[in-house]
N, C-alpha and C. Protein backbone atom coordinates (compact mmCIF):
# COMPACT_ATOMS: atom_id res chain seq x y z
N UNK A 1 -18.85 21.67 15.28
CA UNK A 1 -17.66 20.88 15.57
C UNK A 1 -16.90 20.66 14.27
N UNK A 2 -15.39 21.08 14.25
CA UNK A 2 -14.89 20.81 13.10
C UNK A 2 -14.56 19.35 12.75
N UNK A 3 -15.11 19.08 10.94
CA UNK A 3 -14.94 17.79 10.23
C UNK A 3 -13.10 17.54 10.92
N UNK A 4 -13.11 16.49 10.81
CA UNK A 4 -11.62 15.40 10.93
C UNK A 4 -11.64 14.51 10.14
N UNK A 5 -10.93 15.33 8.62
CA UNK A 5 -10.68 14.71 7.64
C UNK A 5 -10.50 13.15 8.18
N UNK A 6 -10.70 11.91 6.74
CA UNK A 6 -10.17 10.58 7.19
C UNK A 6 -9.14 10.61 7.23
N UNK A 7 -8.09 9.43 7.73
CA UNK A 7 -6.83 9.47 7.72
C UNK A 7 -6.37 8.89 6.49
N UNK A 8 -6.87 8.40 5.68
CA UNK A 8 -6.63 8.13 4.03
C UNK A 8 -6.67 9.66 3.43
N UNK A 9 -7.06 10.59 3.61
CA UNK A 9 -7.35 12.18 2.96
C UNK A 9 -5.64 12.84 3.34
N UNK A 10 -5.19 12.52 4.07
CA UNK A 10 -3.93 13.22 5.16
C UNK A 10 -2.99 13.74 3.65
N UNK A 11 -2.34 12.83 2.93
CA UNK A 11 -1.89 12.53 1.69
C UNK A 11 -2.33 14.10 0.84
N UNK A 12 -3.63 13.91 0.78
CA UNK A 12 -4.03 14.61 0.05
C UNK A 12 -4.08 15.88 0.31
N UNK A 13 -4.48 16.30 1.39
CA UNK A 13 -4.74 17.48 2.50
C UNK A 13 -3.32 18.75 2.34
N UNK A 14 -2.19 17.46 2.51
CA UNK A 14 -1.42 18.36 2.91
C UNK A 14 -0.57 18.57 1.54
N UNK A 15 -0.66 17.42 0.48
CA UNK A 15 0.06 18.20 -0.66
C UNK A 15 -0.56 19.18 -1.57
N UNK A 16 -1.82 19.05 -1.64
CA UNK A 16 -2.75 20.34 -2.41
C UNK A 16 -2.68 21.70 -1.53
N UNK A 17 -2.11 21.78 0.21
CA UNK A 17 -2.06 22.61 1.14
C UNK A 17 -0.65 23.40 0.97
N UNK A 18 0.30 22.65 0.55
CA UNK A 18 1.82 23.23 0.10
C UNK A 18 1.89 24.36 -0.55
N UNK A 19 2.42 25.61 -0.06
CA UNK A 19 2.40 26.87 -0.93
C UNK A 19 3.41 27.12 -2.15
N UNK A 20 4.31 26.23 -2.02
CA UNK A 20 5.37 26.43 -3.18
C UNK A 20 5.52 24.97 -3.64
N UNK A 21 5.29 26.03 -5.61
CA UNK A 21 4.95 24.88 -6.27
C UNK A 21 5.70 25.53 -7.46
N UNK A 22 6.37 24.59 -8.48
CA UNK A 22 6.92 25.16 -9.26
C UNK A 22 5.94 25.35 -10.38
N UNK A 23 6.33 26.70 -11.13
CA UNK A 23 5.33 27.56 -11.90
C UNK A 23 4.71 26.50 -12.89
N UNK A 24 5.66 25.10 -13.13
CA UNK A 24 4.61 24.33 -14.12
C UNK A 24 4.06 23.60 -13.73
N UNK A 25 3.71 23.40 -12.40
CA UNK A 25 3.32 22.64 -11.50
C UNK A 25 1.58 23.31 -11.47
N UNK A 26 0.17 22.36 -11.61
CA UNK A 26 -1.41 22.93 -11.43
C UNK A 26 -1.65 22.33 -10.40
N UNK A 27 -1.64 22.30 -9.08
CA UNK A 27 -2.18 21.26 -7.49
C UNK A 27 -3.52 21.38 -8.21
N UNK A 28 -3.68 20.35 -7.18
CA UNK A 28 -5.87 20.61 -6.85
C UNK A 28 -5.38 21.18 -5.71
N UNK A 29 -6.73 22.08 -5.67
CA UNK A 29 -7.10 22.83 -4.20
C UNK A 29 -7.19 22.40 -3.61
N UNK A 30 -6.80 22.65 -1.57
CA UNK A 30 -7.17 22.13 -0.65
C UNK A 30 -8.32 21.63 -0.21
N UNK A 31 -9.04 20.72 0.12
CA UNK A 31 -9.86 20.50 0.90
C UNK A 31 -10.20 21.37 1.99
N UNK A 32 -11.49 22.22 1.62
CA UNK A 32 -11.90 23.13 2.78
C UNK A 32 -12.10 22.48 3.56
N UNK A 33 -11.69 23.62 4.97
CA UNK A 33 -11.95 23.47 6.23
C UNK A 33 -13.73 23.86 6.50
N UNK A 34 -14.24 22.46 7.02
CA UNK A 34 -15.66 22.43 7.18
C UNK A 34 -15.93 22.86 8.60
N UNK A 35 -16.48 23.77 9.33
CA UNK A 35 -16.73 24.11 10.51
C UNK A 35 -17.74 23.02 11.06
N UNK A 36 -18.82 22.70 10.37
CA UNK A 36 -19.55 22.28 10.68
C UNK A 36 -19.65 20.21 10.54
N UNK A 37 -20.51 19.52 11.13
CA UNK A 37 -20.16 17.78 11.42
C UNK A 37 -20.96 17.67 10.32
N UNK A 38 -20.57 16.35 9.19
CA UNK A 38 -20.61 16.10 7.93
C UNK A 38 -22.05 15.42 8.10
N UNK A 39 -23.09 15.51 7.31
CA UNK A 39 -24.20 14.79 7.34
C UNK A 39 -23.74 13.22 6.88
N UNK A 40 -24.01 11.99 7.83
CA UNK A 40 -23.73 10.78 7.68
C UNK A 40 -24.74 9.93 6.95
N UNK A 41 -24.38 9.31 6.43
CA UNK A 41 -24.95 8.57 5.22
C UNK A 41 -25.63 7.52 5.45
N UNK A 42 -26.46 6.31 5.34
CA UNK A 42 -26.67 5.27 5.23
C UNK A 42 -25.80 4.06 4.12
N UNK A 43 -26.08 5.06 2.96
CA UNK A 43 -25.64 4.34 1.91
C UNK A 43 -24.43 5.63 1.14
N UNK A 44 -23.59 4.50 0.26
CA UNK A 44 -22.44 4.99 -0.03
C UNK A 44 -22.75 6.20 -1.58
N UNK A 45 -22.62 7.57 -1.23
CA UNK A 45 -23.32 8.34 -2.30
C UNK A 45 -22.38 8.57 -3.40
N UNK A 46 -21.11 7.70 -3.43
CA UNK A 46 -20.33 8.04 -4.53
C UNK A 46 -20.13 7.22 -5.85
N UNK A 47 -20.42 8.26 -7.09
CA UNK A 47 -20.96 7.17 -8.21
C UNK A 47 -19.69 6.90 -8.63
N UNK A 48 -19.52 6.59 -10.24
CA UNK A 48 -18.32 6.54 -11.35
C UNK A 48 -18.35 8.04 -11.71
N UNK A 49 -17.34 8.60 -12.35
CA UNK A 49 -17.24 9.42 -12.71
C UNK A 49 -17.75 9.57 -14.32
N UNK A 50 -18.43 10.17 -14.99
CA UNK A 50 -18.31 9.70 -16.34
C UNK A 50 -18.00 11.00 -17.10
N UNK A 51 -16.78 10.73 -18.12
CA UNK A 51 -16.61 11.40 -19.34
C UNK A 51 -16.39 11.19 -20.31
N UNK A 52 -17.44 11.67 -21.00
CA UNK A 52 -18.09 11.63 -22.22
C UNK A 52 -18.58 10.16 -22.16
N UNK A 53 -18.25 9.28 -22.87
CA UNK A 53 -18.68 7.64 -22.40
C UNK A 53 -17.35 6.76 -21.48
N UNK A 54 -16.50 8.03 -21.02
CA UNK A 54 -15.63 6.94 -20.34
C UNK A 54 -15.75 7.19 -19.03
N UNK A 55 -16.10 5.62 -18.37
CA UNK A 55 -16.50 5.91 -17.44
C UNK A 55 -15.15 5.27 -16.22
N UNK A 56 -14.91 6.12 -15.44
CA UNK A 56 -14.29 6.68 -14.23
C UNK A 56 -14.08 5.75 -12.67
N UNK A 57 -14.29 4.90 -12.40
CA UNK A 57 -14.25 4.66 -11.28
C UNK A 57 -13.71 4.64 -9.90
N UNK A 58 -14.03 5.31 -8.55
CA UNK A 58 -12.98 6.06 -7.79
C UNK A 58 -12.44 4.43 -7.20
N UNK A 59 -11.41 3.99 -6.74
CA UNK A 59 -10.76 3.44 -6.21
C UNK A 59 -10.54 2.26 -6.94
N UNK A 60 -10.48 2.14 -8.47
CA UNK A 60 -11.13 1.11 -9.00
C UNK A 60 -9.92 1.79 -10.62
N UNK A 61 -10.43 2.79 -11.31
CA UNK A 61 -9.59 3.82 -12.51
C UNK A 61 -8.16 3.50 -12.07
N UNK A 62 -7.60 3.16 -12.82
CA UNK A 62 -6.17 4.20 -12.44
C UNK A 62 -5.86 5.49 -13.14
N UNK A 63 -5.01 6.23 -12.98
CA UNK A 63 -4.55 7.50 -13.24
C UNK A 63 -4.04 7.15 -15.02
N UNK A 64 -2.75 5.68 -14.92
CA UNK A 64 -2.04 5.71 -16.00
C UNK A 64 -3.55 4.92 -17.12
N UNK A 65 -3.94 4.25 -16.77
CA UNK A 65 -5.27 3.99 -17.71
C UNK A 65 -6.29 5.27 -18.22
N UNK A 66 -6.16 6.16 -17.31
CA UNK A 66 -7.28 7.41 -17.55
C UNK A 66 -6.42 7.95 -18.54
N UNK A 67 -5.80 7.93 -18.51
CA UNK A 67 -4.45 8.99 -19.21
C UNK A 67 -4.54 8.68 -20.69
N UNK A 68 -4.58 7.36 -20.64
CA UNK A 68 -4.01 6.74 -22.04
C UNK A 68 -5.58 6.37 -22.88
N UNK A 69 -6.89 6.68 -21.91
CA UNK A 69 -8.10 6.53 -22.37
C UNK A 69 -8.16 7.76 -23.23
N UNK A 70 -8.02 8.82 -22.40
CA UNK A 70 -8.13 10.28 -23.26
C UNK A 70 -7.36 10.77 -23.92
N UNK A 71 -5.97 10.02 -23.98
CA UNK A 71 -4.82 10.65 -25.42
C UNK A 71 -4.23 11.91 -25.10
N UNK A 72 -4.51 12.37 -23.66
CA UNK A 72 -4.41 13.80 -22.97
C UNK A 72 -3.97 14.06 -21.42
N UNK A 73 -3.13 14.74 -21.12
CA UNK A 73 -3.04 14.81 -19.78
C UNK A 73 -1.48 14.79 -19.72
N UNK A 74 -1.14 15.56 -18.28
CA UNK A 74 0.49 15.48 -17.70
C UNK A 74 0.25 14.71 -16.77
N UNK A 75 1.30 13.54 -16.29
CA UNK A 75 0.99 12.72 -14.79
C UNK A 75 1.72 13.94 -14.01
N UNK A 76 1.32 14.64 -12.88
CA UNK A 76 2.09 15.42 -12.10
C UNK A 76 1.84 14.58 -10.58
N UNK A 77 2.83 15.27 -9.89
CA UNK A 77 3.10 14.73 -8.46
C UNK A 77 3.45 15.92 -7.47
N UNK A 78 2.87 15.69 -6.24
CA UNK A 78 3.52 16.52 -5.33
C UNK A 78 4.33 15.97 -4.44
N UNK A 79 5.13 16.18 -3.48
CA UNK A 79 5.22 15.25 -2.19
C UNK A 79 5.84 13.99 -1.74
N UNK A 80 6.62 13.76 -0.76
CA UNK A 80 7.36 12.20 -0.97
C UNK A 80 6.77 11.72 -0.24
N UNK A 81 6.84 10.04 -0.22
CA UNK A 81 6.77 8.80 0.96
C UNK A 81 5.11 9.26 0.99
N UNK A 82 4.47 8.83 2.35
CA UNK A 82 3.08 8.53 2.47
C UNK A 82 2.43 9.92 2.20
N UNK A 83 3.12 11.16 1.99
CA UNK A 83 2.29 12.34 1.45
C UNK A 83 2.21 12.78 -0.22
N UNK A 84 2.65 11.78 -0.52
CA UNK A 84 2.89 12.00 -2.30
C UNK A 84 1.17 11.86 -2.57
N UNK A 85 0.92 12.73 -3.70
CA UNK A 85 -0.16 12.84 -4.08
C UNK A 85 0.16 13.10 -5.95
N UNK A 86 -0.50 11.99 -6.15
CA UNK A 86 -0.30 11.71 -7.88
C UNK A 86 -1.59 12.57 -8.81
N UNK A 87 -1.59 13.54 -9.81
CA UNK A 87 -3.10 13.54 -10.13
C UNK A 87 -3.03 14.25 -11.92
N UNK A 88 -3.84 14.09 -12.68
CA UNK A 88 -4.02 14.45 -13.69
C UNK A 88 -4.75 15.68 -13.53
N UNK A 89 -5.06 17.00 -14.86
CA UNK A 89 -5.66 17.57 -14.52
C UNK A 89 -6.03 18.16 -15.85
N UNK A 90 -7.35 18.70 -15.85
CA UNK A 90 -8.30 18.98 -17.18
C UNK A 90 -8.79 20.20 -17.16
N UNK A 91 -9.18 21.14 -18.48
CA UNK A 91 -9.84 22.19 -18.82
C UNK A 91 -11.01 22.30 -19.01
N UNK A 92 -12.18 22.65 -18.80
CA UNK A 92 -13.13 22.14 -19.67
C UNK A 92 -13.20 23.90 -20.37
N UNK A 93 -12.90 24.40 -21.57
CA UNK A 93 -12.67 25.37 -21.66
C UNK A 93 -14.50 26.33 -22.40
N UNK A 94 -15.01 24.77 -22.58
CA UNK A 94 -16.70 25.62 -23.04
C UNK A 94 -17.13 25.14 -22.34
N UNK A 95 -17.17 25.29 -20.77
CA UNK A 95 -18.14 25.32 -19.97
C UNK A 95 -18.52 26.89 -19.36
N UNK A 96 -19.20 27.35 -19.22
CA UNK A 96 -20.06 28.57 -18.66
C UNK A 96 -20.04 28.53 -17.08
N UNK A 97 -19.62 29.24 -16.15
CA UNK A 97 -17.86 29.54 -16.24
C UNK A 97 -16.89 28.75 -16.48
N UNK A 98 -15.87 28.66 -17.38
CA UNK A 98 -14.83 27.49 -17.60
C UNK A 98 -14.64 26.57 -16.32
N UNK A 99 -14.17 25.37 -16.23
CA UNK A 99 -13.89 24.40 -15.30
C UNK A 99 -12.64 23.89 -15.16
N UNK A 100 -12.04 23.22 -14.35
CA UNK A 100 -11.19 22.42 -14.09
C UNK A 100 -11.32 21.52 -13.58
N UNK A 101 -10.70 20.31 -13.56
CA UNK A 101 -11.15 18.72 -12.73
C UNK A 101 -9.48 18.52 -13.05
N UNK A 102 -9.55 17.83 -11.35
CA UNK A 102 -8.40 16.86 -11.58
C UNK A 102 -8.87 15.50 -11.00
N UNK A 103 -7.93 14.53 -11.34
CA UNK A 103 -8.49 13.34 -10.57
C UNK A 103 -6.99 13.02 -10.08
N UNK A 104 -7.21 12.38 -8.93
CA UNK A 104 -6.03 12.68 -7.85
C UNK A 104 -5.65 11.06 -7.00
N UNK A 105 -4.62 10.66 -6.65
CA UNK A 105 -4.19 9.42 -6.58
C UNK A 105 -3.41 9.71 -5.07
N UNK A 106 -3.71 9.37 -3.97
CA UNK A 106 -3.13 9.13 -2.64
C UNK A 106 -1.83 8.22 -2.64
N UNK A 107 -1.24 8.07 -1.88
CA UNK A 107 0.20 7.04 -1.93
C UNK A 107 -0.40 5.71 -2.26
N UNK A 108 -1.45 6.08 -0.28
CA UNK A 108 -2.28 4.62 -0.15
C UNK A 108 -3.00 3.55 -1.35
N UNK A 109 -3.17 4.78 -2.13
CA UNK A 109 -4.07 4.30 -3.41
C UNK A 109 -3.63 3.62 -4.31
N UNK A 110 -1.71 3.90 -4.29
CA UNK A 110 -0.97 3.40 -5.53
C UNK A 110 -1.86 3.18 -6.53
N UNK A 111 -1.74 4.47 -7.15
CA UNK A 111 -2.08 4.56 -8.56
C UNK A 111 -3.27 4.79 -8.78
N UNK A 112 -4.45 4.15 -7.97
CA UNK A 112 -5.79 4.22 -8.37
C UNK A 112 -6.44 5.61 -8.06
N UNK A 113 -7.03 6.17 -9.09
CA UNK A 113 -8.25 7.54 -8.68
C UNK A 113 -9.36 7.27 -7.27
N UNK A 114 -8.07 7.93 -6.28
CA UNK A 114 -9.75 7.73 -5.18
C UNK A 114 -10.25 9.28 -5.00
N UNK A 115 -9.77 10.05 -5.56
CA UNK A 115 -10.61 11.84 -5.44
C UNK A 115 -11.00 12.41 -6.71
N UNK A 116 -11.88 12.84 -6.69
CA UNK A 116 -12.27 14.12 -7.77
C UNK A 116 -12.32 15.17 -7.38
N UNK A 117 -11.62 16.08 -7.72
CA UNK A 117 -11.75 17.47 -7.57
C UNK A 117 -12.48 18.42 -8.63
N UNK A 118 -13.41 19.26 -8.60
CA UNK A 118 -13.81 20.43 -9.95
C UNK A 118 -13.63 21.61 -9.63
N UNK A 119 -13.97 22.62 -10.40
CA UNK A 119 -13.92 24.25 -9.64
C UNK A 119 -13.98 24.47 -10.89
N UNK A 120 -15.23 25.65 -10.13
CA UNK A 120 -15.12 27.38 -11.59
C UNK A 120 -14.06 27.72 -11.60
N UNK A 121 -13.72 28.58 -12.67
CA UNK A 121 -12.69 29.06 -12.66
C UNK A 121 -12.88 30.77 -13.13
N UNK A 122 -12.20 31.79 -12.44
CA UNK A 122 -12.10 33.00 -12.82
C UNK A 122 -12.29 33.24 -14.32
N UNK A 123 -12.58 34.83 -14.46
CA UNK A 123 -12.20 34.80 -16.07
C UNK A 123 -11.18 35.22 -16.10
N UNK A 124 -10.76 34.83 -17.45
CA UNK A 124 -9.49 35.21 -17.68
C UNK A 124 -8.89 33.58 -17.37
N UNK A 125 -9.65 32.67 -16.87
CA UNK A 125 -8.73 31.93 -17.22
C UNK A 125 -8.15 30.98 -17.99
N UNK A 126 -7.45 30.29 -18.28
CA UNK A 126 -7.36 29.35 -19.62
C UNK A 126 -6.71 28.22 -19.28
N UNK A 127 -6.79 27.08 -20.52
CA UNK A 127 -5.94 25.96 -20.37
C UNK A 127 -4.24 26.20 -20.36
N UNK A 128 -3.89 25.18 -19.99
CA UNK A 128 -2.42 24.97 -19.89
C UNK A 128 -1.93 24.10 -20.29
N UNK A 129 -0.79 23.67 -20.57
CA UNK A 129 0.18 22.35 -21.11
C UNK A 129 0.00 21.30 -20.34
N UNK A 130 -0.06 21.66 -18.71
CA UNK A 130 -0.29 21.14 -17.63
C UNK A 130 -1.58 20.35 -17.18
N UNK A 131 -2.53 21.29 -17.80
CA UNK A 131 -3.81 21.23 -17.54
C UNK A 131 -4.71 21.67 -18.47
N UNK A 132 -4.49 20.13 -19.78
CA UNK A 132 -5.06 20.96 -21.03
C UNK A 132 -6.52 20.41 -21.09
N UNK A 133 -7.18 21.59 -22.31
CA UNK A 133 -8.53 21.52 -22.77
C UNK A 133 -9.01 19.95 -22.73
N UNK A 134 -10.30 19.11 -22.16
CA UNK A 134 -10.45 18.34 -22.27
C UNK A 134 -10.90 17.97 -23.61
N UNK A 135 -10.54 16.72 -24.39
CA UNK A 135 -10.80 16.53 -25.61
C UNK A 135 -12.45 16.33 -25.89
N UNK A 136 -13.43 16.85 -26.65
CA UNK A 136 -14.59 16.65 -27.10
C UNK A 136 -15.49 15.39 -26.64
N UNK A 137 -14.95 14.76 -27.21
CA UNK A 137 -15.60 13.28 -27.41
C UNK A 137 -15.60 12.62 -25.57
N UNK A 138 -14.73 13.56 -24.70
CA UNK A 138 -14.61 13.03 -22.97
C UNK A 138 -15.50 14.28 -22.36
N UNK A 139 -16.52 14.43 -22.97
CA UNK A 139 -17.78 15.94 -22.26
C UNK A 139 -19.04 15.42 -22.79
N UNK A 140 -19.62 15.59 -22.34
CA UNK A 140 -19.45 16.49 -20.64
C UNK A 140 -18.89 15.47 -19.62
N UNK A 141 -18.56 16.07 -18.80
CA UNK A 141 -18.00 15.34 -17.31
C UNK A 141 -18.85 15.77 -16.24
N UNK A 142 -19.46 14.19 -15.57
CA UNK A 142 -20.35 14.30 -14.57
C UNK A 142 -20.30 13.20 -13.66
N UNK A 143 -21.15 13.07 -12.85
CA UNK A 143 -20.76 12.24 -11.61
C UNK A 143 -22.39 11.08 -12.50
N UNK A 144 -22.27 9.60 -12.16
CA UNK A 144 -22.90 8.92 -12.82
C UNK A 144 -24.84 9.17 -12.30
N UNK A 145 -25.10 10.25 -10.96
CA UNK A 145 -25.95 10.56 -10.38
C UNK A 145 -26.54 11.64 -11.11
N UNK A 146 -25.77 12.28 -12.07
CA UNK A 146 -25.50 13.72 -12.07
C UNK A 146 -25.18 15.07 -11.35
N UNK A 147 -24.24 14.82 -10.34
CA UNK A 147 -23.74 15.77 -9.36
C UNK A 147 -22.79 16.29 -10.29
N UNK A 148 -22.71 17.79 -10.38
CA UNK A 148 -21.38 18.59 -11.10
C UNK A 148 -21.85 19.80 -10.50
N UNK A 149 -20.91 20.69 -10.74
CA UNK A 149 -21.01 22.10 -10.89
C UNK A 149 -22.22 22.65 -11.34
N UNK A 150 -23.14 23.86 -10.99
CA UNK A 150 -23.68 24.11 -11.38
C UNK A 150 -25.46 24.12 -10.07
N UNK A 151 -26.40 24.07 -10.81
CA UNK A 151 -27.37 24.02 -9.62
C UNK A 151 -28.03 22.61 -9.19
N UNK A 152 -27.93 21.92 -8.05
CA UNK A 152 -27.95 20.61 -8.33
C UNK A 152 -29.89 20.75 -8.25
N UNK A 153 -30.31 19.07 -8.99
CA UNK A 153 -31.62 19.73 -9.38
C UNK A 153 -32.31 18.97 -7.93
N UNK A 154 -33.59 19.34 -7.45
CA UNK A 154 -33.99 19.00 -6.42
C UNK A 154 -34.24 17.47 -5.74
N UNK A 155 -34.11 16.81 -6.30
CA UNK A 155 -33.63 15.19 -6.57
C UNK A 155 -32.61 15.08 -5.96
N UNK A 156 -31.81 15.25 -7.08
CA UNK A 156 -30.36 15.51 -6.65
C UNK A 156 -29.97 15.52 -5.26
N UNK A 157 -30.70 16.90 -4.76
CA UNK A 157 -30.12 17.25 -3.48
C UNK A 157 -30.88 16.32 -2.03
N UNK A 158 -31.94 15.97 -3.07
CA UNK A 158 -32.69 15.05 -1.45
C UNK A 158 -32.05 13.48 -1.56
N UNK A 159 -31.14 12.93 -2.79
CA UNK A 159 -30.79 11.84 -2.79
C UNK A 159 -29.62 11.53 -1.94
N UNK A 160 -28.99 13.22 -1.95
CA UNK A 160 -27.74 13.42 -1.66
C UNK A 160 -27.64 14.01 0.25
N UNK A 161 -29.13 14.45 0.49
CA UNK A 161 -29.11 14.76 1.15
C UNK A 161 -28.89 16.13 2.08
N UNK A 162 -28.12 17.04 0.69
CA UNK A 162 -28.62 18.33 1.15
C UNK A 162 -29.49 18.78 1.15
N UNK A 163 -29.55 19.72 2.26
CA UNK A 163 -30.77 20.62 2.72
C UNK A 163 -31.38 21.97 1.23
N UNK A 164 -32.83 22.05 1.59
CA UNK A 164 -33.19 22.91 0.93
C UNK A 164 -32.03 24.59 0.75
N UNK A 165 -31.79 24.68 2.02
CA UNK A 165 -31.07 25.68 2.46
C UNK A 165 -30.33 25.31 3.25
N UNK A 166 -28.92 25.85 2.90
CA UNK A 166 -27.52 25.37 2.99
C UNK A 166 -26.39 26.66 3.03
N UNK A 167 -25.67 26.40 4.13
CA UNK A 167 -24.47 27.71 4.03
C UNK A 167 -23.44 27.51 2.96
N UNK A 168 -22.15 27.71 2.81
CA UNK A 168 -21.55 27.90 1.91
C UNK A 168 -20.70 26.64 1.48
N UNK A 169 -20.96 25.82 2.17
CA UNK A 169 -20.39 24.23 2.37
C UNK A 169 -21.79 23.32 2.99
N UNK A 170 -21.36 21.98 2.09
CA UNK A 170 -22.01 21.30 2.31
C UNK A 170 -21.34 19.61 2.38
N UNK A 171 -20.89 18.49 3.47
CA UNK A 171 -20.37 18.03 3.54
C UNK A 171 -21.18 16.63 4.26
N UNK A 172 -20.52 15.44 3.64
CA UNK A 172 -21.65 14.34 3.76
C UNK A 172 -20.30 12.99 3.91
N UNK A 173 -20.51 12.16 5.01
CA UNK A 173 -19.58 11.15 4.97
C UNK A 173 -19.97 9.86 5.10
N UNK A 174 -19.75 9.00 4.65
CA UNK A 174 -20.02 7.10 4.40
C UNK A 174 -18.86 6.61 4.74
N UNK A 175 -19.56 5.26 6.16
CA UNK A 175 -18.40 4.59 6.19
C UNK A 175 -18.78 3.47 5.96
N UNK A 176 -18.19 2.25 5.48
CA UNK A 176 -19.06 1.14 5.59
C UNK A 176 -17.98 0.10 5.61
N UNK A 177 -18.40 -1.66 5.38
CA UNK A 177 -17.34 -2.38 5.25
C UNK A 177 -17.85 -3.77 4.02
N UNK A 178 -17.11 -3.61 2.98
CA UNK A 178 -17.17 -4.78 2.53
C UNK A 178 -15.59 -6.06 2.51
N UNK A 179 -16.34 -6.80 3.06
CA UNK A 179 -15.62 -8.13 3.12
C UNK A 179 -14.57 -7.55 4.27
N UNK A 180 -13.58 -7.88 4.54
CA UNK A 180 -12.42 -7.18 5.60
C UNK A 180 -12.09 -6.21 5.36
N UNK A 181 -12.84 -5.37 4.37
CA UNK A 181 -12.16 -3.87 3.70
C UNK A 181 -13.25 -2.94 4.39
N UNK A 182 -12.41 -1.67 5.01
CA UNK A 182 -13.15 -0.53 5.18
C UNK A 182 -13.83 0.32 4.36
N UNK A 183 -14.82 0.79 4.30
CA UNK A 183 -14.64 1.84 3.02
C UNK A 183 -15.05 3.10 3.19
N UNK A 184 -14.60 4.63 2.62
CA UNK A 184 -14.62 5.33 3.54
C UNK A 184 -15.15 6.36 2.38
N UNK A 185 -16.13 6.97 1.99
CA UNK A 185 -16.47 8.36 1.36
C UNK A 185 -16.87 9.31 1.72
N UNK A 186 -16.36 10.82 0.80
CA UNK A 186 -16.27 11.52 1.38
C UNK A 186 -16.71 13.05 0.51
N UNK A 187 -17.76 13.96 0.88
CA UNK A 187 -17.78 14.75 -0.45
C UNK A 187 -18.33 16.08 0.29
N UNK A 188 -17.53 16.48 0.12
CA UNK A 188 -17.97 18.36 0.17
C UNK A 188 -17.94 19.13 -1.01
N UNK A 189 -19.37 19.86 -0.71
CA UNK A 189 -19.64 20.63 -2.08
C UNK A 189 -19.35 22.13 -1.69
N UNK A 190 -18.69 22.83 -2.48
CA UNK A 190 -19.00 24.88 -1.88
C UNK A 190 -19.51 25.29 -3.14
N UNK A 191 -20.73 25.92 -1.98
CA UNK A 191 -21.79 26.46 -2.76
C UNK A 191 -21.64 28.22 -2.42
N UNK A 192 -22.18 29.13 -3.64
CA UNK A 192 -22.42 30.46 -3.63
C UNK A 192 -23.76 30.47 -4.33
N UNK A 193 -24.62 30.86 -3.23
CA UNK A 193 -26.00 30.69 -3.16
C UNK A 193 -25.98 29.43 -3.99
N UNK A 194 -27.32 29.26 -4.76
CA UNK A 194 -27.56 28.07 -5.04
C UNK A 194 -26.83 26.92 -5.89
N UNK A 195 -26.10 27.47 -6.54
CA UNK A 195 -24.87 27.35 -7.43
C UNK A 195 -23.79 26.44 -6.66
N UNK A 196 -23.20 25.34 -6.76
CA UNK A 196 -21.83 24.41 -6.58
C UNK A 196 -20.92 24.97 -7.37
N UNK A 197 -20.29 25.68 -6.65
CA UNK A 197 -18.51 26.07 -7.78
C UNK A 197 -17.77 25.35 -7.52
N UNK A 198 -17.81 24.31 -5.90
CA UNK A 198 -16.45 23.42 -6.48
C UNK A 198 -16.90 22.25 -5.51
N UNK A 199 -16.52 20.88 -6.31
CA UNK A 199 -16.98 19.27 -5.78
C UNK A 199 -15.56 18.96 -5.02
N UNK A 200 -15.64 18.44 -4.06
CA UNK A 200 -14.66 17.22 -3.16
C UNK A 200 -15.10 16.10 -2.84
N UNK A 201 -14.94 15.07 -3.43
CA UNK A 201 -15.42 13.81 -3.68
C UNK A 201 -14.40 12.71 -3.59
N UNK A 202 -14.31 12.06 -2.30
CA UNK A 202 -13.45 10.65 -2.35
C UNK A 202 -13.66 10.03 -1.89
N UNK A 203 -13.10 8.47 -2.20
CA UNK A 203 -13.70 6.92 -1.83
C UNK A 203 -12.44 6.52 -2.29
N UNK A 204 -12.19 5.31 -1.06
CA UNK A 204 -11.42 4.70 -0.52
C UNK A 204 -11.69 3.53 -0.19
N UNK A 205 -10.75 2.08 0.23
CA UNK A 205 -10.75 1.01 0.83
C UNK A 205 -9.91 0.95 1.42
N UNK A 206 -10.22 0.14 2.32
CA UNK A 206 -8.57 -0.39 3.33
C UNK A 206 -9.12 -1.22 4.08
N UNK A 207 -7.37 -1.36 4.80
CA UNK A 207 -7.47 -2.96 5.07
C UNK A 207 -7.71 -2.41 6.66
């Protein structure tokens, strides 16, 4: 049964989904389409983000604070009214295969980081003006669990809840409520064989 993104994701969905983008323009990638129903959570599996010692928090960071933490970054935008999608975006250019991360800001969110996005990246590919080399002293970049790119270690995957063996997506959702606030996370991993080439990770509140 196909996932049905949250309706806080909509924002996001459809401006990383837009095919024309101007050439200095880096989106995050769409949110794959998951064929399959998201393994449901008990507890909420989404940490802080941490780089290097700065640490990240999804619905909690803002974009213009992240910005001005790392001395680095373009604020870019896609999209008007409730589909605008705000997000910074990074190189990691000595990682084995190079990386990219953006961290990404919904309307709903005004301003605050509720997504992380990562991905390998081809060779051949490089930083940009847009999407420059992350500075030293902000690496490595990891999730405060240690979820990233790469092979997650067997811990990892039973904390998280993936299976020993797993198709090419792997997708896990938390809903919960504190105080009158909803809260809603959300994380798909795509995997090639055992390997994560790219994280989708978001958390949200509402009223």
């Amino acid at each position: 049964m196909p996932i049905r993104s949250p309706s806080w994701l909509t924002a996001l969905l459809l401006a990383s989904a837009t095919a024309a983008f101007a050439d200095t323009v880096v989106p995050p990638p769409a949110w794959p389409v998951v064929k399959d129903s998201p393994a449901t959570l008990a507890a909420d599996p989404v940490r802080p983000l941490l780089m290097g010692a700065l640490r990240v928090s999804l619905d909690g960071s803002t974009l213009a604070d992240t910005r001005k933490a790392i001395g680095a970054g373009v604020a870019q935008r896609q999209g008007k009214g409730t589909d605008a999608l705000d997000w910074l975006c990074y190189t990691l250019a000595d990682a084995t295969p190079m990386q990219r991360v953006w961290l990404t800001s919904s309307e709903l969110s005004r301003g605050r980081i509720d997504a992380v996005i990562a991905a390998d990246l081809p060779a051949g590919a490089a930083a940009s003006p847009q999407c420059p080399d992350l500075p030293p002293k902000f690496k490595p970049v990891r999730f405060d669990d240690g979820l990233w790119l790469g092979n997650p270690s067997p811990e990892l995957r039973k904390s998280l809840g993936i299976p020993a063996k797993t198709g090419p997506h792997f997708s896990s959702l938390f809903q919960g409520q504190t105080g009158n606030l909803q809260m809603v996370s959300s994380t798909v991993i795509e995997f090639k064989g055992s390997r994560a080439v790219s994280l989708y990770v978001a958390h949200s509140t509402q009223n």
